[in-house]
Protein backbone atom coordinates (compact mmCIF):
# COMPACT_ATOMS: atom_id res chain seq x y z
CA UNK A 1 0.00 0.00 0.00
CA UNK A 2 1.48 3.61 -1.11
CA UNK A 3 1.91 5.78 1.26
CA UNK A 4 -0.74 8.10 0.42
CA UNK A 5 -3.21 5.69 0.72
CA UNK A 6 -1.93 5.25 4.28
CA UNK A 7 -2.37 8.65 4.71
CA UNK A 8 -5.92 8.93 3.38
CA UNK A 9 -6.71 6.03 5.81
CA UNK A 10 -5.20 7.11 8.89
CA UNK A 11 -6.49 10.90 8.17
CA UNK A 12 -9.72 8.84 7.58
CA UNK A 13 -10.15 7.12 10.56
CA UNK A 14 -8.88 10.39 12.98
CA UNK A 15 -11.12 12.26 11.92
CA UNK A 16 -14.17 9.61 12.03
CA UNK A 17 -13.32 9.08 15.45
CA UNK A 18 -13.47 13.10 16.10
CA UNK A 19 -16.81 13.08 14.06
CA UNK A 20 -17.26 10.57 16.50
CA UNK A 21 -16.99 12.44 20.21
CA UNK A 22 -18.45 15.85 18.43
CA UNK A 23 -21.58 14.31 17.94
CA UNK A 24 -21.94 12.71 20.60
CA UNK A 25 -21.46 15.38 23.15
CA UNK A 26 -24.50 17.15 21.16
CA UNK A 27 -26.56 14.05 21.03
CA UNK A 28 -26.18 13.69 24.66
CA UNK A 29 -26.54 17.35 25.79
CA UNK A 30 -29.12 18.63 23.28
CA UNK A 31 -30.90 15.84 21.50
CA UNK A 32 -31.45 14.26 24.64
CA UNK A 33 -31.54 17.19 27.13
CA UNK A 34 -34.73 18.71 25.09
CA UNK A 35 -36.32 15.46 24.68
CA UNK A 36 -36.00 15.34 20.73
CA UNK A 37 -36.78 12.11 19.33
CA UNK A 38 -34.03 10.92 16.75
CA UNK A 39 -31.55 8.22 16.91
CA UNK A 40 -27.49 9.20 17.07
CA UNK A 41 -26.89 7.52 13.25
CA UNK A 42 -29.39 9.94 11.95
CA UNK A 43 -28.31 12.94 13.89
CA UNK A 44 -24.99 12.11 12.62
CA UNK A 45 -25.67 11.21 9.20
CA UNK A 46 -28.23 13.66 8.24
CA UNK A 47 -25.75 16.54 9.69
CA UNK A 48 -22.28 15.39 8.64
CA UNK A 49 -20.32 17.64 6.18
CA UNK A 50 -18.57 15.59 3.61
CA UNK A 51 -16.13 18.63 2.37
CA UNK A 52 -15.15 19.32 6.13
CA UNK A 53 -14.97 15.82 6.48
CA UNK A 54 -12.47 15.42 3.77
CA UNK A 55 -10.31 18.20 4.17
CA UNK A 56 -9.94 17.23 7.90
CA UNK A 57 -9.15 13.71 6.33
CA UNK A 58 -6.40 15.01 4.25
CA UNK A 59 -4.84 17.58 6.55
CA UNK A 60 -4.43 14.80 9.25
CA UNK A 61 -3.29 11.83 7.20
CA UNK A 62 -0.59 14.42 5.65
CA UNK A 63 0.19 15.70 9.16
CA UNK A 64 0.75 12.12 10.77
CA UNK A 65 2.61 10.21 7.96
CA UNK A 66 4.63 13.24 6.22
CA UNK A 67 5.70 15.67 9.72
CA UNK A 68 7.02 14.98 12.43
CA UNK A 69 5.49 12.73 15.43
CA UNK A 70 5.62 15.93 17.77
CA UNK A 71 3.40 18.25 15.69
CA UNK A 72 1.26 15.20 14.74
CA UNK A 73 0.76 14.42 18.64
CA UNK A 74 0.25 17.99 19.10
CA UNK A 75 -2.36 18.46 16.51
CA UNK A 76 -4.28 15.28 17.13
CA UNK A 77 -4.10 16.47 20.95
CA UNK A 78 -5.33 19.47 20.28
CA UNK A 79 -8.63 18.46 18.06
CA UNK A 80 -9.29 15.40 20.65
CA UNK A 81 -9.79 17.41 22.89
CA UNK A 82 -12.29 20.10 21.47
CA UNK A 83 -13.74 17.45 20.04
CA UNK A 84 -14.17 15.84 23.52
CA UNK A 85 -14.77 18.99 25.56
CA UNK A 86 -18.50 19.03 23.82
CA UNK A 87 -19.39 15.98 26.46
CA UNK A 88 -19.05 18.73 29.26
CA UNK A 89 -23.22 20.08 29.26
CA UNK A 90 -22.60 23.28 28.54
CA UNK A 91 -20.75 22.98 25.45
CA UNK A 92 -22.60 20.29 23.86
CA UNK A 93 -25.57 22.12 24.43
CA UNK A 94 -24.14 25.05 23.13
CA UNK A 95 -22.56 23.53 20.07
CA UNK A 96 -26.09 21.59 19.32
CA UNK A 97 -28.26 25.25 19.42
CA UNK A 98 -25.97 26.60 16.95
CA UNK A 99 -25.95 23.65 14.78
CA UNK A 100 -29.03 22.70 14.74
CA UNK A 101 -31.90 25.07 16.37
CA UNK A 102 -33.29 28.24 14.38
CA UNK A 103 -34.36 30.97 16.46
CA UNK A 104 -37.61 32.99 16.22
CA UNK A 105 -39.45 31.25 13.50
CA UNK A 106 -43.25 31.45 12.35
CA UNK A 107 -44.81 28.62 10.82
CA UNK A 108 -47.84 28.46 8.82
CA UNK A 109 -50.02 25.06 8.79
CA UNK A 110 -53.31 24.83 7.07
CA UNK A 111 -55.24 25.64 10.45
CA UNK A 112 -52.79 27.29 12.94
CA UNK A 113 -49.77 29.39 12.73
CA UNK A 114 -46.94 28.88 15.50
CA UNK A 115 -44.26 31.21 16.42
CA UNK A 116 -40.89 29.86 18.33
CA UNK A 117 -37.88 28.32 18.08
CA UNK A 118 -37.42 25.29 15.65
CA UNK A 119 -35.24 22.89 18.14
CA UNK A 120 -34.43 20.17 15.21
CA UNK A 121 -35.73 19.76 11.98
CA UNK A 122 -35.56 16.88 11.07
CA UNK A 123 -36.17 13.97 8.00
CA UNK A 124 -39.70 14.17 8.53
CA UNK A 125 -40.64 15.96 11.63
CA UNK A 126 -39.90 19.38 13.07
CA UNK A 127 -39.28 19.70 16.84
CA UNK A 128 -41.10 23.07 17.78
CA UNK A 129 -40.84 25.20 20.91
CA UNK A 130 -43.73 27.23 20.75
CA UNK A 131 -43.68 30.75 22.62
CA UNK A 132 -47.24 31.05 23.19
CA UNK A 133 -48.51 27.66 24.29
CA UNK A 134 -45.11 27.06 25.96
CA UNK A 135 -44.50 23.97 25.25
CA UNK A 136 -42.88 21.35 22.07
CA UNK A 137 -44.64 20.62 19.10
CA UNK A 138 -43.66 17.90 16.63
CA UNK A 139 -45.15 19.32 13.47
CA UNK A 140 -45.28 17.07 10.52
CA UNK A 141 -43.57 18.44 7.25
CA UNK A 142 -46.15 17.69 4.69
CA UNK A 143 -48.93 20.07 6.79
CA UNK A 144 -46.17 23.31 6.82
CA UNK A 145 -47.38 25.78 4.40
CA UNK A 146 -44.74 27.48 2.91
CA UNK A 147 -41.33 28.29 3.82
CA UNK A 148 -40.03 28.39 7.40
């Protein structure tokens, strides 16, 4: 095996692994915190960034096969433990309402209108805080009305 397959694996599987903890630490501290009903393989498939993925994939194969095993430790450290650090609840849940909740949103349905905070939107179903009634909705996509 050429070497820069080796690197394309190894950058590979690093940053799988990173993928990995980042998504978990929102899974567990938003997904789960606000109740939202969706499994981790969705979460992480339906959200995952294939040109981030690969450019992380490249720069870290490169980096541990072609420099030296003290800025590849270093590196790899440094991202493990970001990556990590979004298991600690603030963080995660920080990192999930930027990914993945829109703030202040109105949706129309054929009967009602709802104003709030879309918490996930997801394949099928939105997860919606509503301001007035105070509580979650889980709307269904086909009855939204135009955009939201």
């Amino acid at each position: 095996m050429s070497k820069a397959v080796q690197a394309f694996l190894s950058g590979m599987f690093f940053t799988f692994i990173l993928d990995f903890f980042l998504f978990l630490g929102v899974f567990e501290n938003y997904i789960k915190a606000k109740e939202i009903d969706v499994y981790y393989n969705i979460l992480f498939a339906d959200h995952q960034s294939l040109i981030i993925f690969f450019f992380f994939t490249l720069v870290l194969g490169y980096i541990t096969l072609y420099q030296e095993t003290k800025l590849s430790l270093i590196v790899i450290g440094t991202l493990s433990i970001i990556s990590l650090s979004t298991l600690i609840t603030p963080i995660g849940s920080s990192l999930g309402e930027a990914l993945l909740m829109k703030s202040d949103v109105e949706i129309h349905m054929s009967k009602y209108s709802y104003r709030g905070d879309i918490l996930y939107d997801g394949r099928n179903k939105i997860t919606f805080y509503d301001y007035s009634l105070k509580k979650v909705l889980h709307l269904d996509k086909n009855q939204i009305v135009g955009e939201y």
